[in-house]
Every structure is written in structure tokens, then in C-alpha cells.
N, C-alpha and C. Protein backbone atom coordinates (compact mmCIF):
# COMPACT_ATOMS: atom_id res chain seq x y z
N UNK A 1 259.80 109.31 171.56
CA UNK A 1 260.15 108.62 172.79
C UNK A 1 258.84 108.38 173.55
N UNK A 2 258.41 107.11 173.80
CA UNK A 2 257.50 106.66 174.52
C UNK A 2 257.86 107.15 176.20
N UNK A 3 256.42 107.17 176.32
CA UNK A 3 256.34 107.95 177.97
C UNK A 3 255.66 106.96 178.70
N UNK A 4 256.62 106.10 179.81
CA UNK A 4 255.92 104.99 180.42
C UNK A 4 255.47 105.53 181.40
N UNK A 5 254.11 105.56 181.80
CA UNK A 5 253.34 106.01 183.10
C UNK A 5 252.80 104.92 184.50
N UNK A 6 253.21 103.60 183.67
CA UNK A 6 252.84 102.06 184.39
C UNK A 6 253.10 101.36 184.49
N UNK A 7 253.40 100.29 185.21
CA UNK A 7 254.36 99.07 185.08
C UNK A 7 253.90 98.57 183.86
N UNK A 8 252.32 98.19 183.83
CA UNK A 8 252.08 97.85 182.52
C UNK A 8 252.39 98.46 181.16
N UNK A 9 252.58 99.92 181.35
CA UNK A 9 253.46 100.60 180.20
C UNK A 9 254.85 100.16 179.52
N UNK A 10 255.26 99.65 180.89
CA UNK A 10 256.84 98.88 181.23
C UNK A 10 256.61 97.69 180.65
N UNK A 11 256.01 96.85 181.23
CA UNK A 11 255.76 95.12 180.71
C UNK A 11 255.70 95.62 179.29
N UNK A 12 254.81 95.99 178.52
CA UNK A 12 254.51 96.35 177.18
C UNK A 12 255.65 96.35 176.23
N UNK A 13 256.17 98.04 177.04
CA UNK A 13 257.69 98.21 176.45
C UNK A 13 259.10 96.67 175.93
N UNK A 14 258.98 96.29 177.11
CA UNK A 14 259.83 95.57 177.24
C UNK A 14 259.47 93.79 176.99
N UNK A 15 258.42 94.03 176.41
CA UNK A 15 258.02 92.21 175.54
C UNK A 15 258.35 92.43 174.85
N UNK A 16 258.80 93.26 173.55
CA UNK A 16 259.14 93.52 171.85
C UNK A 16 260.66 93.21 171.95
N UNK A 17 260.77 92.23 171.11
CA UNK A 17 262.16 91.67 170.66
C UNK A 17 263.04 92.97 170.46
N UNK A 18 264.27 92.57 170.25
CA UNK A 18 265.45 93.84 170.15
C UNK A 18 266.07 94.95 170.70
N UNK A 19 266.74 95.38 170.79
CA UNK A 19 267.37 96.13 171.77
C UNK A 19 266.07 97.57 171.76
N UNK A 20 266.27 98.09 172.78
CA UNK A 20 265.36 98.77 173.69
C UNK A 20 266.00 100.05 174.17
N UNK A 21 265.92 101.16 174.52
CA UNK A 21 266.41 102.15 175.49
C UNK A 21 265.52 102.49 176.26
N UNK A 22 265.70 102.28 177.59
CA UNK A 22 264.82 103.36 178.89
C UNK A 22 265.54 103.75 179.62
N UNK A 23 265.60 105.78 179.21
CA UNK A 23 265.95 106.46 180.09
C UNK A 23 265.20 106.89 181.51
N UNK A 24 265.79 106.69 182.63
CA UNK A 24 265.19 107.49 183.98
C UNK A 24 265.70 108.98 184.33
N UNK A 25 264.49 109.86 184.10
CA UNK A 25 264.76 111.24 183.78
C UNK A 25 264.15 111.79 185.03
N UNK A 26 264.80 113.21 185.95
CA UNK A 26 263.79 113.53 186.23
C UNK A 26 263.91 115.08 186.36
N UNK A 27 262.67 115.41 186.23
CA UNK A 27 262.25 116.68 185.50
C UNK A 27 263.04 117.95 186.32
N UNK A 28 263.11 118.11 187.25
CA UNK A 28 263.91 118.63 188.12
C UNK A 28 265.14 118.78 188.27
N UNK A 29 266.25 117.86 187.72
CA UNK A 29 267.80 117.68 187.96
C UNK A 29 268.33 118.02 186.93
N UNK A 30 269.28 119.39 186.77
CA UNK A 30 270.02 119.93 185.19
C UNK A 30 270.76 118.99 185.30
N UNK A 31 271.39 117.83 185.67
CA UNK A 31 272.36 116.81 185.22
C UNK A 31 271.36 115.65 184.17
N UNK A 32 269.84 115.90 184.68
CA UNK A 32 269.12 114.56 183.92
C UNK A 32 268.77 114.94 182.79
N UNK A 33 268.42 116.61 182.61
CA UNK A 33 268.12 117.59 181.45
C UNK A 33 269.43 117.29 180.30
N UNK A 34 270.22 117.46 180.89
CA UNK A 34 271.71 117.45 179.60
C UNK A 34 271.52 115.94 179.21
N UNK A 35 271.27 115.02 180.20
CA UNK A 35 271.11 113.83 179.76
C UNK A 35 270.44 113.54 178.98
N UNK A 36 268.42 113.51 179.08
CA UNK A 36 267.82 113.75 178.00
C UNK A 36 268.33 114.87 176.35
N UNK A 37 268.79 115.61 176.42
CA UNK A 37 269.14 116.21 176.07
C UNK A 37 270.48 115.18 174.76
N UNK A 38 271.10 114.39 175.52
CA UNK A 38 272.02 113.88 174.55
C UNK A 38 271.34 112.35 174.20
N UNK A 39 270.32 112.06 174.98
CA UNK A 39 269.28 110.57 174.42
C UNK A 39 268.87 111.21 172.64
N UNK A 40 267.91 112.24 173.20
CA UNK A 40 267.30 113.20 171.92
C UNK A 40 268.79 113.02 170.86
N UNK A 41 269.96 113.78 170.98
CA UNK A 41 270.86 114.07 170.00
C UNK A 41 271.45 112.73 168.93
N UNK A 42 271.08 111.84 169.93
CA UNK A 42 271.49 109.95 169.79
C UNK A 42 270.59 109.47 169.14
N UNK A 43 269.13 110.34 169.39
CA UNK A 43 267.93 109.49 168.76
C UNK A 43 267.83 110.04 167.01
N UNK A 44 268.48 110.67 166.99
CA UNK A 44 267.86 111.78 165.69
C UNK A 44 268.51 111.20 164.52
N UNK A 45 269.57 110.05 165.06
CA UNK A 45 270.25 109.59 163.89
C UNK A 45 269.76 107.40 164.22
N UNK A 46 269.18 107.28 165.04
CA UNK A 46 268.91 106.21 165.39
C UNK A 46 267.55 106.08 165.65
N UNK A 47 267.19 104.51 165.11
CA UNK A 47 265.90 104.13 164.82
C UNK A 47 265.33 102.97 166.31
N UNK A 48 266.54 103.05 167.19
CA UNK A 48 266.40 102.37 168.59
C UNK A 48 264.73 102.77 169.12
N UNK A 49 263.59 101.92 169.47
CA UNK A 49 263.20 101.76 170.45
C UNK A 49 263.27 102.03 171.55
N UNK A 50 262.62 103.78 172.23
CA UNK A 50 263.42 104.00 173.37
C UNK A 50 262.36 105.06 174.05
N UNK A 51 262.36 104.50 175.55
CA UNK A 51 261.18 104.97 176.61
C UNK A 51 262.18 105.78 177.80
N UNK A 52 260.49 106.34 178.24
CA UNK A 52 261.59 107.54 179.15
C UNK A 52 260.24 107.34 180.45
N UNK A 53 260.74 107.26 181.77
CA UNK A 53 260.06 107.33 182.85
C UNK A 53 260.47 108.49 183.86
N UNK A 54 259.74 109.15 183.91
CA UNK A 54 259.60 110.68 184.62
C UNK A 54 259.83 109.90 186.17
N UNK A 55 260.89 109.64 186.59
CA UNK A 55 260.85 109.33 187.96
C UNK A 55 260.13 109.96 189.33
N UNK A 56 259.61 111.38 189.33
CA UNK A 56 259.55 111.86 190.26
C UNK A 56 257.50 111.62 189.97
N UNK A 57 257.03 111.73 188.50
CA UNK A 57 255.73 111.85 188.12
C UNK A 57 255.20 109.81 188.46
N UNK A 58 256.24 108.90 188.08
CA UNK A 58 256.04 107.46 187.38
C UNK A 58 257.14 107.16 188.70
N UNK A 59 256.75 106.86 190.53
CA UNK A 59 257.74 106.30 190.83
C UNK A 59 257.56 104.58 190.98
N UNK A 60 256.42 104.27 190.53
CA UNK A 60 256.21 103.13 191.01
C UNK A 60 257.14 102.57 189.42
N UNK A 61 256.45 102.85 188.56
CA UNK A 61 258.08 101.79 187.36
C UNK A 61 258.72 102.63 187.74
N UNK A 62 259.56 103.74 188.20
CA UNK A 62 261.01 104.07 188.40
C UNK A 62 261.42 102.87 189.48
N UNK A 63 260.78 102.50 190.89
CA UNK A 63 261.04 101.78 191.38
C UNK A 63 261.06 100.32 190.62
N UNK A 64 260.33 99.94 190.30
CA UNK A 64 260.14 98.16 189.58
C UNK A 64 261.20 98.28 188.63
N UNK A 65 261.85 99.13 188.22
CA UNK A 65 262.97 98.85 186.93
C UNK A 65 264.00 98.36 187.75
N UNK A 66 264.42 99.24 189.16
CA UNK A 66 265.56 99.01 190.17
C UNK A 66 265.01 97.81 190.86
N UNK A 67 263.58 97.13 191.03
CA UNK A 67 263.75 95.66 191.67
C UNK A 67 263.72 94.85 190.71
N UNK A 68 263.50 94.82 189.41
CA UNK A 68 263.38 93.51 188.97
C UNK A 68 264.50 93.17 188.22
N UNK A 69 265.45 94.24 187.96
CA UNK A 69 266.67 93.87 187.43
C UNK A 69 267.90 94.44 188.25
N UNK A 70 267.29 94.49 189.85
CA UNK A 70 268.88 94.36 190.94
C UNK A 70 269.73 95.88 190.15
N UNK A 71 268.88 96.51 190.00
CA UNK A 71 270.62 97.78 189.52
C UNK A 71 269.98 99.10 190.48
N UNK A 72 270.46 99.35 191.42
CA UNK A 72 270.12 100.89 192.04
C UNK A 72 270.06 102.05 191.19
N UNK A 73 268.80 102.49 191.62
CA UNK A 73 268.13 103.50 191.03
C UNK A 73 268.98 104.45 191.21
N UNK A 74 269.30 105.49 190.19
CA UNK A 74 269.76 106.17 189.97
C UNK A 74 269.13 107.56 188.74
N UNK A 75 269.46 108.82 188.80
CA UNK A 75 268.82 109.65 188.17
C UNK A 75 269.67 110.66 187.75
N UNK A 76 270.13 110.78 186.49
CA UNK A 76 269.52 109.87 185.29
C UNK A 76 269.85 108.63 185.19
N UNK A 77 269.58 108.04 184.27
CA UNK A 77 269.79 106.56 184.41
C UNK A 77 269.28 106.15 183.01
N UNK A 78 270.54 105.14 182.47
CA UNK A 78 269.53 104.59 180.91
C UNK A 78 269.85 103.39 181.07
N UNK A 79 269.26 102.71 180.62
CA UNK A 79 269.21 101.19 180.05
C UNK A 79 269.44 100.99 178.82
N UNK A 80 270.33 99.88 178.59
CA UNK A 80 269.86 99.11 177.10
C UNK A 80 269.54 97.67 177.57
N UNK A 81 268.01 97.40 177.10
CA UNK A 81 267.57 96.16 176.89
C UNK A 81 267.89 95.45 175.48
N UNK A 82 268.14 93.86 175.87
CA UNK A 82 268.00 93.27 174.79
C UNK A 82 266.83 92.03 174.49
N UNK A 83 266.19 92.12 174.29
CA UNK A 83 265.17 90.89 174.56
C UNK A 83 264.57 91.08 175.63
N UNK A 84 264.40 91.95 176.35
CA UNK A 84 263.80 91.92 177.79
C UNK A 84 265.11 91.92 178.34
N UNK A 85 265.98 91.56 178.30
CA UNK A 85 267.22 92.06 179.77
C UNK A 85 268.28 92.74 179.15
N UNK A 86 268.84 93.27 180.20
CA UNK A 86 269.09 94.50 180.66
C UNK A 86 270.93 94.29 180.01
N UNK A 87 271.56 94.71 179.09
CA UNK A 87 272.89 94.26 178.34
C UNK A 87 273.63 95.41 178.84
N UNK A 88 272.84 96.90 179.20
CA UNK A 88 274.21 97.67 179.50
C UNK A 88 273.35 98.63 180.77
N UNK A 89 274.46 99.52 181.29
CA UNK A 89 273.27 100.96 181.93
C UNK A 89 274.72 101.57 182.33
N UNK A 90 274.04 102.82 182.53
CA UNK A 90 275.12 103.42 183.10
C UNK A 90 273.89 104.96 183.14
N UNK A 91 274.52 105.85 184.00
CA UNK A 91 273.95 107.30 184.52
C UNK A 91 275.00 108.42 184.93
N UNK A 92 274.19 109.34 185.08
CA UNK A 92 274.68 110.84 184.79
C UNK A 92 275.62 111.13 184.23
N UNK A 93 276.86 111.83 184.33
CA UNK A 93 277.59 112.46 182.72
C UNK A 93 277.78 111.34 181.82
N UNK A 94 277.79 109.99 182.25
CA UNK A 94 278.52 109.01 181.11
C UNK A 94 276.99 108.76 180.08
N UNK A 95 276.05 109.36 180.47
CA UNK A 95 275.18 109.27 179.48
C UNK A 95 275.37 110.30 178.61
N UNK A 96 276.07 109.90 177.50
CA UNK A 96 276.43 110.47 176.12
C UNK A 96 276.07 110.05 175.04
N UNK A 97 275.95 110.94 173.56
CA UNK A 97 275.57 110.08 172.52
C UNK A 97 276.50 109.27 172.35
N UNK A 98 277.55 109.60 172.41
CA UNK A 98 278.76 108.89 172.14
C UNK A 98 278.99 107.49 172.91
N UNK A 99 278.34 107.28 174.12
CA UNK A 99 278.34 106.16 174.68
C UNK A 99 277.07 105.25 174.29
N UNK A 100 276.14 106.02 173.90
CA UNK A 100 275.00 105.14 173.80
C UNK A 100 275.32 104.51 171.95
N UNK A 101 276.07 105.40 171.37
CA UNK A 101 276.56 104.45 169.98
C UNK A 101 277.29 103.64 170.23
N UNK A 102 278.25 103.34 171.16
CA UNK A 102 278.95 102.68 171.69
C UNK A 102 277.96 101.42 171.93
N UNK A 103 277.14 101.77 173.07
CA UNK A 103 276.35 100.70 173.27
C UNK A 103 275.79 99.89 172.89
N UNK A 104 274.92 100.67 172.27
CA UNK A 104 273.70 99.85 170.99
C UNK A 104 274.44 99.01 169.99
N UNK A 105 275.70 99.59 169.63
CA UNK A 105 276.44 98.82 168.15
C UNK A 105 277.31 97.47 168.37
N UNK A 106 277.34 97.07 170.23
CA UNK A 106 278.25 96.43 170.50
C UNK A 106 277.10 94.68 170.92
């Protein structure tokens, strides 16, 4: 899991064709821990493309993810990009493996 530290980390991330995951984690909250926690369990069987921004360390992209695609910041918080925009999100308990297979396959 890539560790975005910059918007330009962000721009980077998010020029590469195909669906994408960026979770907003932050290091502090046992609701964002279980979260990471089930990204990891999702990733181990999936070859998804998928970044993680330490919101409390990285707030300037925690902020630019919530202005440039209009969705309130929230923690945890995942994305699925497709091409550069933004096809699903959703945060705290509904971030599951089970939802993010859901996601990605649809």
C-alpha cells in the first residue's frame, strides 16, 4: 500500500488508468484501525492499486481529496477511483472486505 505524503503523491496516484483504492486512515481512531485492518484482509487476495493517507500526518491531501471531488471528509474513509474519478466511497464500519469486493467487481 502506497503512502501518499503530497498532493503530488495524490496527482501521481491518481493519473494511472484503472480502478484505484485510497483509504483515509487515521492513526489514532480504533474504528480507522479495524478499517485498515479489513483494506489489508481485501488486499491479500487482490491485485487493486491502493493508497493510504495518514490524515492527521498528510492533512493537506486529506483535505484536497474532500475539495476536489465534493465528498466530506470523513475518517476512515475509502475511495474507489476509476480513471481518475471517484465510482464509489463509503467510511467507518461499512468499510469491509466484503464491501470493497462488492465494489471493485461491480
Amino acid at each position: 500500500m502506497l503512502n501518499l505524503e503530497s498532493v503530488d503523491d495524490l496527482n501521481a496516484f491518481l493519473a494511472h488508468p484503472g480502478k484505484r483504492l485510497l483509504l483515509k486512515h487515521s492513526t489514532i481512531c480504533p474504528i480507522s484501525t479495524t478499517a485498515l485492518e479489513q483494506v489489508e484482509t481485501y488486499l491479500a487476495d487482490s491485485d487493486v492499486a491502493t493508497a493510504i493517507v495518514l490524515v492527521r500526518e498528510a492533512r493537506p491531501v486529506s483535505n484536497e481529496v474532500a475539495e476536489r471531488f465534493q465528498i466530506k471528509h470523513e475518517s476512515p474513509q475509502i475511495f474507489l477511483f476509476e480513471d481518475g474519478a471517484v465510482k464509489w466511497h463509503t467510511s467507518h464500519w461499512k468499510i469491509t472486505k466484503d464491501t470493497l469486493v462488492e465494489a471493485v467487481s461491480n
